[in-house]
PDB file of N, CA and C in Angstrom:
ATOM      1  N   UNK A   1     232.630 196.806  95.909  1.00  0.00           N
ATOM      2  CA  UNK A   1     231.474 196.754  96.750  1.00  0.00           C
ATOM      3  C   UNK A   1     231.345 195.368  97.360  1.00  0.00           C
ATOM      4  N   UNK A   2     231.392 195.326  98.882  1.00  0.00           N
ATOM      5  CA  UNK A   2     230.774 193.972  99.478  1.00  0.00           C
ATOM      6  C   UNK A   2     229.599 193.431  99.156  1.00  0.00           C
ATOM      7  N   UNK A   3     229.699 192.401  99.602  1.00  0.00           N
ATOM      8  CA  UNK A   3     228.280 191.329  99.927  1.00  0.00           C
ATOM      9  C   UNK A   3     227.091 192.472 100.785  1.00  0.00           C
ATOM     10  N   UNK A   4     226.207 192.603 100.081  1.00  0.00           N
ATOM     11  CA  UNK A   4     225.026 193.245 101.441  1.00  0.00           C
ATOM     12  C   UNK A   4     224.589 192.019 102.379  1.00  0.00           C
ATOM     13  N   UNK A   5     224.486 192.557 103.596  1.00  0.00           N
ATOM     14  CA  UNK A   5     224.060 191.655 104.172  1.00  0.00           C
ATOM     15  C   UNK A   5     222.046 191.305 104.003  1.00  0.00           C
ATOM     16  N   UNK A   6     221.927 190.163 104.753  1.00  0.00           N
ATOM     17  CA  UNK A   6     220.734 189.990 103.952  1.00  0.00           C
ATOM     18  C   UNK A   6     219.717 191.141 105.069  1.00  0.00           C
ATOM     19  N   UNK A   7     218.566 191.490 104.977  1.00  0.00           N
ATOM     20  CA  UNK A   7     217.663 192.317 105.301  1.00  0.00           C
ATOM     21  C   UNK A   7     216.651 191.351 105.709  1.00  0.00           C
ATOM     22  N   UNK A   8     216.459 190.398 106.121  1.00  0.00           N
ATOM     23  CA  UNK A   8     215.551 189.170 106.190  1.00  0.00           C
ATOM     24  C   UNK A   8     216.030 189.082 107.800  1.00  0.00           C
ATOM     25  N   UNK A   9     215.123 189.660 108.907  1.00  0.00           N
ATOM     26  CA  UNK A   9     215.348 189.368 110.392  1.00  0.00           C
ATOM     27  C   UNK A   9     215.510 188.149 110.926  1.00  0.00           C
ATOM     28  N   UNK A  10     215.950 187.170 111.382  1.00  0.00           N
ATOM     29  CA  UNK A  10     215.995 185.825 111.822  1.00  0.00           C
ATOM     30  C   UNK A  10     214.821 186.239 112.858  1.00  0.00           C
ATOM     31  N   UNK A  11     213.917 184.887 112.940  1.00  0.00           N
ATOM     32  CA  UNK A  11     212.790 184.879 114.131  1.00  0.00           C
ATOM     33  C   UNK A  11     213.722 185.418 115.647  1.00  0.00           C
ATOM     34  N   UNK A  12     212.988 185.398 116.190  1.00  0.00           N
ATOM     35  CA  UNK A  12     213.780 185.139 117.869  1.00  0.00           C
ATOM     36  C   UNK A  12     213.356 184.066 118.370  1.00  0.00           C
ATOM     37  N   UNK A  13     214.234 184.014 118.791  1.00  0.00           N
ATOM     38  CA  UNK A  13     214.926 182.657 119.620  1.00  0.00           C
ATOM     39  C   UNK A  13     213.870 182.463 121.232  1.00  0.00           C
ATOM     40  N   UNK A  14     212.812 183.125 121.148  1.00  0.00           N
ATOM     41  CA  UNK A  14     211.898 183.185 122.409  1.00  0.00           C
ATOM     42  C   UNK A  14     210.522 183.268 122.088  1.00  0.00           C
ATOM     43  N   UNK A  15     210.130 183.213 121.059  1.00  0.00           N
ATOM     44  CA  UNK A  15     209.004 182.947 120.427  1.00  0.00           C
ATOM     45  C   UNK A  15     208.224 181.999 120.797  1.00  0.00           C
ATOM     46  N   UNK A  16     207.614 181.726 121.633  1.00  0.00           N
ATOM     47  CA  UNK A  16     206.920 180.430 122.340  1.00  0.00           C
ATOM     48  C   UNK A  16     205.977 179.495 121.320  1.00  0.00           C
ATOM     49  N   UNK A  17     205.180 180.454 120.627  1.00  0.00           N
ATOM     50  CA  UNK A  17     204.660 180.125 119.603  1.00  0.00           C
ATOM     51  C   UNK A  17     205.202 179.421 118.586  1.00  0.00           C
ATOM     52  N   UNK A  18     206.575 179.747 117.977  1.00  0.00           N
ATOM     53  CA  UNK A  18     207.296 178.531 116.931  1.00  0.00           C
ATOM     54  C   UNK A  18     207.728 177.928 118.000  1.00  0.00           C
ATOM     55  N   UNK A  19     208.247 177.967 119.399  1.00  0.00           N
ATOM     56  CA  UNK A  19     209.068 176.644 119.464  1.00  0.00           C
ATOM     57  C   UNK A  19     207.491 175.716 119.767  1.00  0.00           C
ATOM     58  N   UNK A  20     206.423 176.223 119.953  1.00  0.00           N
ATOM     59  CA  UNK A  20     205.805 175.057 120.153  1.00  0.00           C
ATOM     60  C   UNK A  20     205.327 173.998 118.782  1.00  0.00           C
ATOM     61  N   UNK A  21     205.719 175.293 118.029  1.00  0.00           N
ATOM     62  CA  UNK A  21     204.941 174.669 116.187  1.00  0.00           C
ATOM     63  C   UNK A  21     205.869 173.684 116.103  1.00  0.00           C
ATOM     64  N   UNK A  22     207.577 173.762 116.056  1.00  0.00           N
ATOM     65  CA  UNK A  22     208.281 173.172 116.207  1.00  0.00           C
ATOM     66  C   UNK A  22     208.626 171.775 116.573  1.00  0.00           C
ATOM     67  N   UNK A  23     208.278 172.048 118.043  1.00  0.00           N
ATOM     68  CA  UNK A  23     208.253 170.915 118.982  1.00  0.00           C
ATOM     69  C   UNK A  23     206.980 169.877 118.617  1.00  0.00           C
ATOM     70  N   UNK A  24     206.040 170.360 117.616  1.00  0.00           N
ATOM     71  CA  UNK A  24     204.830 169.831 117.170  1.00  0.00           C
ATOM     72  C   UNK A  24     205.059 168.720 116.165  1.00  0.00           C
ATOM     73  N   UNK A  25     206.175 169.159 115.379  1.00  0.00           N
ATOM     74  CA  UNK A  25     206.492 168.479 114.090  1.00  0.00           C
ATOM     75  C   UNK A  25     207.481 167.587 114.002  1.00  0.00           C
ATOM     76  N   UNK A  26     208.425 167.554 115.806  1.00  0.00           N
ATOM     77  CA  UNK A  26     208.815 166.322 115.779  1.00  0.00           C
ATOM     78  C   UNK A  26     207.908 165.209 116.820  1.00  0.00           C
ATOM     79  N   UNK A  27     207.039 165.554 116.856  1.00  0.00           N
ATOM     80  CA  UNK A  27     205.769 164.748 117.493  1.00  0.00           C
ATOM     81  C   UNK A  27     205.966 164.491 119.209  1.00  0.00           C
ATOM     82  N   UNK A  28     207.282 164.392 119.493  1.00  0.00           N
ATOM     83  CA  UNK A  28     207.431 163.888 120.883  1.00  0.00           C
ATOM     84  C   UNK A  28     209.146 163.566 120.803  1.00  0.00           C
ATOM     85  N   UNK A  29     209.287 164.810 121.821  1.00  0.00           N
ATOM     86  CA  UNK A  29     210.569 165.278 122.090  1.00  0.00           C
ATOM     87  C   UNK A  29     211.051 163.934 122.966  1.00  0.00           C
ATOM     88  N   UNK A  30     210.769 163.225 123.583  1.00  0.00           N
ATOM     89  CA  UNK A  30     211.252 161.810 124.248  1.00  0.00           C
ATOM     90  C   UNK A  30     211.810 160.784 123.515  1.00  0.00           C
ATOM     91  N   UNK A  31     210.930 160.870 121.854  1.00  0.00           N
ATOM     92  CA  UNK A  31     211.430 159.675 121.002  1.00  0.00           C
ATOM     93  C   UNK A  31     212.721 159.864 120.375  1.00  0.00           C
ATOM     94  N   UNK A  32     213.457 158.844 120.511  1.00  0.00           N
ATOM     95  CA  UNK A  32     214.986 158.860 119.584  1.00  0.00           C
ATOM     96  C   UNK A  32     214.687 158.480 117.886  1.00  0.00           C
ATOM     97  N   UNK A  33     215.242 159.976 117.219  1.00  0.00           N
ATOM     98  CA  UNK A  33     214.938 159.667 115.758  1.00  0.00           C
ATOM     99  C   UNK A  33     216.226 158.339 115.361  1.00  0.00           C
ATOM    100  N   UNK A  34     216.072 158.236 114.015  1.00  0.00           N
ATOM    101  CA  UNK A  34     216.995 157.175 113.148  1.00  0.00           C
ATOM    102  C   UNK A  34     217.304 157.768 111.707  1.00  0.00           C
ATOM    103  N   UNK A  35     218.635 157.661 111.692  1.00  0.00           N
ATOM    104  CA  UNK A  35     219.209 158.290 109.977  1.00  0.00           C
ATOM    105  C   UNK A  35     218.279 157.367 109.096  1.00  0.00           C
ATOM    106  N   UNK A  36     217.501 157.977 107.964  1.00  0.00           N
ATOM    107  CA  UNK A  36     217.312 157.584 107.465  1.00  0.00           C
ATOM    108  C   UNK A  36     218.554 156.854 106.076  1.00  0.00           C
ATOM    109  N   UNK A  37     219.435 157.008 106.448  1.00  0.00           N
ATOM    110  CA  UNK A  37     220.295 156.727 105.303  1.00  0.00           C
ATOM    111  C   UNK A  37     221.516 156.535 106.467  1.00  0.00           C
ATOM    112  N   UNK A  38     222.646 155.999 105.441  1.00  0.00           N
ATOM    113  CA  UNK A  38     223.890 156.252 106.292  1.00  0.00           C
ATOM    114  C   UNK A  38     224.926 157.464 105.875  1.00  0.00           C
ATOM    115  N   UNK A  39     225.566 157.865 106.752  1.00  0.00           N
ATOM    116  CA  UNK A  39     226.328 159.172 106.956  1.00  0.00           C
ATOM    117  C   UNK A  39     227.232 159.229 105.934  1.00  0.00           C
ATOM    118  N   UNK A  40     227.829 158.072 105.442  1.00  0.00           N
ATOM    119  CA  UNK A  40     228.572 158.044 104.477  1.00  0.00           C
ATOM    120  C   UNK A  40     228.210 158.075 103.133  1.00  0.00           C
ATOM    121  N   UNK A  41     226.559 158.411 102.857  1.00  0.00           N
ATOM    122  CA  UNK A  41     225.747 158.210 101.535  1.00  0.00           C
ATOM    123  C   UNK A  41     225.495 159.477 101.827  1.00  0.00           C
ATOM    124  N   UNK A  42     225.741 160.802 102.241  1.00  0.00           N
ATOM    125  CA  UNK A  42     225.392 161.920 102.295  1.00  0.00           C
ATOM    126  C   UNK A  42     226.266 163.187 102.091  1.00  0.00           C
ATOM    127  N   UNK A  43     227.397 161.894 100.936  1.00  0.00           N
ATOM    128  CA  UNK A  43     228.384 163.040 100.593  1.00  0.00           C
ATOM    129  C   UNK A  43     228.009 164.230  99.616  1.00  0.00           C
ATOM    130  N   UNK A  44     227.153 163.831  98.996  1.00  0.00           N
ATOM    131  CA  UNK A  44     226.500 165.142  98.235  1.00  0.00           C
ATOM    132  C   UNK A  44     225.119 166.372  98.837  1.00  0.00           C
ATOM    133  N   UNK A  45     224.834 165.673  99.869  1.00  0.00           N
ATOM    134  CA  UNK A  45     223.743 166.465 100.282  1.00  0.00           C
ATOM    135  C   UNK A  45     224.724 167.559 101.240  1.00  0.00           C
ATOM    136  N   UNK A  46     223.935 168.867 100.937  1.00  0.00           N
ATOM    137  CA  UNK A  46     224.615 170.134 101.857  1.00  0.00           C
ATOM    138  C   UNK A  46     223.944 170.031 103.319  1.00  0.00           C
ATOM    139  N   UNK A  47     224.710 170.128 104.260  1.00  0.00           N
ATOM    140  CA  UNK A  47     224.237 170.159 105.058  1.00  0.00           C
ATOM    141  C   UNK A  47     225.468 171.305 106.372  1.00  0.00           C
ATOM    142  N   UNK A  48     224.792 172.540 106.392  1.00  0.00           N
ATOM    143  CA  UNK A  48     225.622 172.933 107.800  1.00  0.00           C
ATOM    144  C   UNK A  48     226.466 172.634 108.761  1.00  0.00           C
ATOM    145  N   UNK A  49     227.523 172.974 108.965  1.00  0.00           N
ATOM    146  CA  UNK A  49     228.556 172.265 110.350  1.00  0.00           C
ATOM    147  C   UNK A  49     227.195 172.029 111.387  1.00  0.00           C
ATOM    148  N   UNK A  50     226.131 173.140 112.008  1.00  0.00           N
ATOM    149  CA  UNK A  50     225.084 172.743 113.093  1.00  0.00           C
ATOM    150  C   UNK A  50     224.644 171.267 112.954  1.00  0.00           C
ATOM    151  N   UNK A  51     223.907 171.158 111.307  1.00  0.00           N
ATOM    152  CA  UNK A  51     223.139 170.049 111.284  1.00  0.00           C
ATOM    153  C   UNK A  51     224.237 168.877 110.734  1.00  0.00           C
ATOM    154  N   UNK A  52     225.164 168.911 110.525  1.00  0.00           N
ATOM    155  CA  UNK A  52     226.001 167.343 110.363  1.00  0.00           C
ATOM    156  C   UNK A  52     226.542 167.128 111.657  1.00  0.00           C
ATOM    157  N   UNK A  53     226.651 168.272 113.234  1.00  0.00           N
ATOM    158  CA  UNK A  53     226.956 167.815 114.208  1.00  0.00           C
ATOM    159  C   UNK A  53     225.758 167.242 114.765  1.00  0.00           C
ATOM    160  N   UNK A  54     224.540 167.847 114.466  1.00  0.00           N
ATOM    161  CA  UNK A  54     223.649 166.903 115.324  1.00  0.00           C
ATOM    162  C   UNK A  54     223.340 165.697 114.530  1.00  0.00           C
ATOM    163  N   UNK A  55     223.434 165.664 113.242  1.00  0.00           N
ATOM    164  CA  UNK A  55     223.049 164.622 112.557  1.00  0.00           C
ATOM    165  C   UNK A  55     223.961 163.267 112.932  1.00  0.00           C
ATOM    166  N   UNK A  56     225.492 163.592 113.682  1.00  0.00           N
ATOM    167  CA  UNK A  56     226.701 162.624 113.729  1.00  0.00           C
ATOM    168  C   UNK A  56     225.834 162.198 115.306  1.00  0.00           C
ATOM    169  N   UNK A  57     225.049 162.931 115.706  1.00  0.00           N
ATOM    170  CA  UNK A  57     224.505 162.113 117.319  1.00  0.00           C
ATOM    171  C   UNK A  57     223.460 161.598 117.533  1.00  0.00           C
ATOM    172  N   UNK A  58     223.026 161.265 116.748  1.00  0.00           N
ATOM    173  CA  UNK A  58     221.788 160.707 115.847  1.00  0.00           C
ATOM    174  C   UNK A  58     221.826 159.209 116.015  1.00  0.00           C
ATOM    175  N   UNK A  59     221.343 158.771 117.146  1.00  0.00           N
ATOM    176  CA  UNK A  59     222.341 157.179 116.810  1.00  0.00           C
ATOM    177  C   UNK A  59     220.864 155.902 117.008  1.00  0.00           C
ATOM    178  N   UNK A  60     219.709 156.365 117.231  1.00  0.00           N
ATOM    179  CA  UNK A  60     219.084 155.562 117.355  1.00  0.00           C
ATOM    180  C   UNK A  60     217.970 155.858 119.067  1.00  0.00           C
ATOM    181  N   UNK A  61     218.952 156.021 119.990  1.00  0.00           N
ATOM    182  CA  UNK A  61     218.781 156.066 120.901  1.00  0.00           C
ATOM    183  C   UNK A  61     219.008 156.902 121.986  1.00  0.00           C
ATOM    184  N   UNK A  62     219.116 157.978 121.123  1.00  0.00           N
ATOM    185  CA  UNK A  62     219.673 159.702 121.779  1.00  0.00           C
ATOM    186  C   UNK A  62     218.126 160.120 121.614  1.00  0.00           C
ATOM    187  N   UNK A  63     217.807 160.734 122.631  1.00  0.00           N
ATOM    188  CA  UNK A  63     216.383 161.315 121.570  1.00  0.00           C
ATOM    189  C   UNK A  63     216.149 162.704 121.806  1.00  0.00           C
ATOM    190  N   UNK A  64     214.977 163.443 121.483  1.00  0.00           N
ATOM    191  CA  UNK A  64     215.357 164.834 120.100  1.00  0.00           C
ATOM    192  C   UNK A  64     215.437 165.591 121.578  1.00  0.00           C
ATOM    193  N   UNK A  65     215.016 165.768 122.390  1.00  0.00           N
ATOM    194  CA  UNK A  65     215.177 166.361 123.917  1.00  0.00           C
ATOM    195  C   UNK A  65     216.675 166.234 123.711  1.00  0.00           C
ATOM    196  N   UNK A  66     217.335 165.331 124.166  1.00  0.00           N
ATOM    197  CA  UNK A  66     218.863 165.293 124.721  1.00  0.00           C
ATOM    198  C   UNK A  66     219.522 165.148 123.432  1.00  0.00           C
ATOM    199  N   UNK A  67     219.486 165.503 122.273  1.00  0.00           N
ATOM    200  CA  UNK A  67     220.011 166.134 120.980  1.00  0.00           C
ATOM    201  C   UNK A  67     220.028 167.173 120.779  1.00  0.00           C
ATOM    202  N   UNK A  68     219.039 168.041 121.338  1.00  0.00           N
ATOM    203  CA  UNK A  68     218.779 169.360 121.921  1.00  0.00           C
ATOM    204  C   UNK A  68     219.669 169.701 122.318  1.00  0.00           C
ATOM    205  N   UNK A  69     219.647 168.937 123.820  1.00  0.00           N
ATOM    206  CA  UNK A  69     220.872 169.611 125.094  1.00  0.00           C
ATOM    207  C   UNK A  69     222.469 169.438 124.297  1.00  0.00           C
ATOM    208  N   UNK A  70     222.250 168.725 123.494  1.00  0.00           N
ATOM    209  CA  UNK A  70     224.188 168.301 123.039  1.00  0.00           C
ATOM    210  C   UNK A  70     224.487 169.148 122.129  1.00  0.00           C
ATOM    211  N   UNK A  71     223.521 169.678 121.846  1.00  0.00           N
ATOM    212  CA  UNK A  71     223.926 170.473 120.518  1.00  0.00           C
ATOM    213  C   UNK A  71     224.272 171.714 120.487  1.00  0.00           C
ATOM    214  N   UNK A  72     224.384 172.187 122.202  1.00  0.00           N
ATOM    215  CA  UNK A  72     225.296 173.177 122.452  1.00  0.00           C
ATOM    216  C   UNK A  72     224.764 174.211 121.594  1.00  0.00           C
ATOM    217  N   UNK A  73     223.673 174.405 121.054  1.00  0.00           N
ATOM    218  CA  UNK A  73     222.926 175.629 120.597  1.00  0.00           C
ATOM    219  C   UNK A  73     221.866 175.954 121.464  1.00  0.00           C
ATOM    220  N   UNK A  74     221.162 177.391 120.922  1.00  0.00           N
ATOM    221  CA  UNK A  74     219.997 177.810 121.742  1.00  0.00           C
ATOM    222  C   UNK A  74     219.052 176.893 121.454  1.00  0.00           C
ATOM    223  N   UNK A  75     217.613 176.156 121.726  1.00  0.00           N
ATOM    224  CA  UNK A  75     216.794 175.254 121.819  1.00  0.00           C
ATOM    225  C   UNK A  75     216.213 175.849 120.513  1.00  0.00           C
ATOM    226  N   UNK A  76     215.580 176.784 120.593  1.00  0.00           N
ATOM    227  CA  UNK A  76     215.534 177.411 118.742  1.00  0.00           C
ATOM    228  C   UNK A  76     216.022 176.711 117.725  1.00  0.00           C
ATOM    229  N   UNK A  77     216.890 177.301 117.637  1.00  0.00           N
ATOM    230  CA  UNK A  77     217.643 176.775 116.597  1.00  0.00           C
ATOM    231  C   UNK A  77     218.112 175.304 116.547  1.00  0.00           C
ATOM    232  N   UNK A  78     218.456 174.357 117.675  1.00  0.00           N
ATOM    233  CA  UNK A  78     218.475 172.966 117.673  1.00  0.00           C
ATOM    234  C   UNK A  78     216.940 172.151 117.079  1.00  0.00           C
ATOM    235  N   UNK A  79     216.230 172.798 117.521  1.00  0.00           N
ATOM    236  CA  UNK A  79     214.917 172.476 116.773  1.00  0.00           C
ATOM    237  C   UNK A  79     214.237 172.618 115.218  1.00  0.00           C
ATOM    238  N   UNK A  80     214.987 173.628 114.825  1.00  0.00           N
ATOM    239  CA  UNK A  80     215.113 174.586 113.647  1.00  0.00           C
ATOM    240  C   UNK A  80     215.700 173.076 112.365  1.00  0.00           C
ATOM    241  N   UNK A  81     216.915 172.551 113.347  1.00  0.00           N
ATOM    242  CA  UNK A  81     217.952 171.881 112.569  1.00  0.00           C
ATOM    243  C   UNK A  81     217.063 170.584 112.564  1.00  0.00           C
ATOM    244  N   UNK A  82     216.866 170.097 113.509  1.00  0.00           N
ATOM    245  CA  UNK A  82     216.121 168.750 113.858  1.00  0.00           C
ATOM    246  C   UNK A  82     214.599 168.565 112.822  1.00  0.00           C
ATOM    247  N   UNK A  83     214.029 169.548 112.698  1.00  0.00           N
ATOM    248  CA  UNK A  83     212.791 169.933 111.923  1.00  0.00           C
ATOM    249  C   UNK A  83     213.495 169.731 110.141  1.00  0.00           C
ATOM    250  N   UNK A  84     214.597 170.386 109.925  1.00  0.00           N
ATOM    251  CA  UNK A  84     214.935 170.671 108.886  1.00  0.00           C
ATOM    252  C   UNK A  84     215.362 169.438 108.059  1.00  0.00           C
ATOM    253  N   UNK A  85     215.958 168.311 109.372  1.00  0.00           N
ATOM    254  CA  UNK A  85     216.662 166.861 109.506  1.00  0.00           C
ATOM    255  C   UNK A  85     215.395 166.155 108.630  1.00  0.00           C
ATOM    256  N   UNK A  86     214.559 165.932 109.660  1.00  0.00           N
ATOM    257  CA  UNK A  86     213.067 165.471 109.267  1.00  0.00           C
ATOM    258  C   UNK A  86     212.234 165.752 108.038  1.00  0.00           C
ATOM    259  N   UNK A  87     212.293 167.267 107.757  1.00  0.00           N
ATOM    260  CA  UNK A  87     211.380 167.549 106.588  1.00  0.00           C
ATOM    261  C   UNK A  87     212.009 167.628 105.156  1.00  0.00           C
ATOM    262  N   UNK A  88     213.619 166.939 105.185  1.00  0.00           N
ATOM    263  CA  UNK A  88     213.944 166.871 104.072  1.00  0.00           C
ATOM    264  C   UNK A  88     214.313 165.200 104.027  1.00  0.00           C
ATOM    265  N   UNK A  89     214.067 164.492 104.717  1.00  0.00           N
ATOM    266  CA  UNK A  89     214.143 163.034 105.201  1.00  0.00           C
ATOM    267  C   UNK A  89     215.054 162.586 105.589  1.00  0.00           C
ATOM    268  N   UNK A  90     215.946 163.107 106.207  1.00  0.00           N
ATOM    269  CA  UNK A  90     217.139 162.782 106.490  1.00  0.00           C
ATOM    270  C   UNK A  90     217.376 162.046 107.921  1.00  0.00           C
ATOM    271  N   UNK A  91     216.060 162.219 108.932  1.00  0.00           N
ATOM    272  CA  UNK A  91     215.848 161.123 109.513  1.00  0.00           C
ATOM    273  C   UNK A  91     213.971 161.271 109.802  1.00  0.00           C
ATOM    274  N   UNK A  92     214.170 159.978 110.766  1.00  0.00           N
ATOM    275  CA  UNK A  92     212.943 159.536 110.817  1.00  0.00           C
ATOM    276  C   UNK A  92     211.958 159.781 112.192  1.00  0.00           C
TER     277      UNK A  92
END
């Protein structure tokens, strides 16, 4: 017998309502976040191919708007990751 897949719907990706909750909790999509740590001290923390690619563009002076656009995902989910970055402290 396989893996079941999970039964848990992912939101949609057009939900105006989370992306605004979203967009709420990184306060202002203009500001460039900062690693709170360095990349090389995060060999034990799990982190997704999504969120260690946006986390590698993370440089100080990219900010969460045009981390968005690079991240070559739907805005959803780049936000999803960026939120996730933040609320486990991984930046600032």
């Amino acid at each position: 017998m396989g893996k079941q897949p999970s039964t848990i719907p992912a939101p949609p990706d057009d939900d105006p309502s989370e992306e605004d909750a979203l967009a709420e909790r990184l306060v202002d999509l203009r500001r460039a976040p900062r690693a709170t740590v360095r990349l090389d001290r995060l060999r034990g923390v799990r982190l997704g191919p999504q969120a260690s690619f946006v986390l590698s563009q993370v440089d100080g002076s990219t900010t969460f708007e045009e981390l968005i656009d690079i991240s070559s995902m739907p805005r959803m989910a780049a936000l999803r990751v960026l939120c996730d970055l933040l609320d486990r402290g991984i930046i600032r």
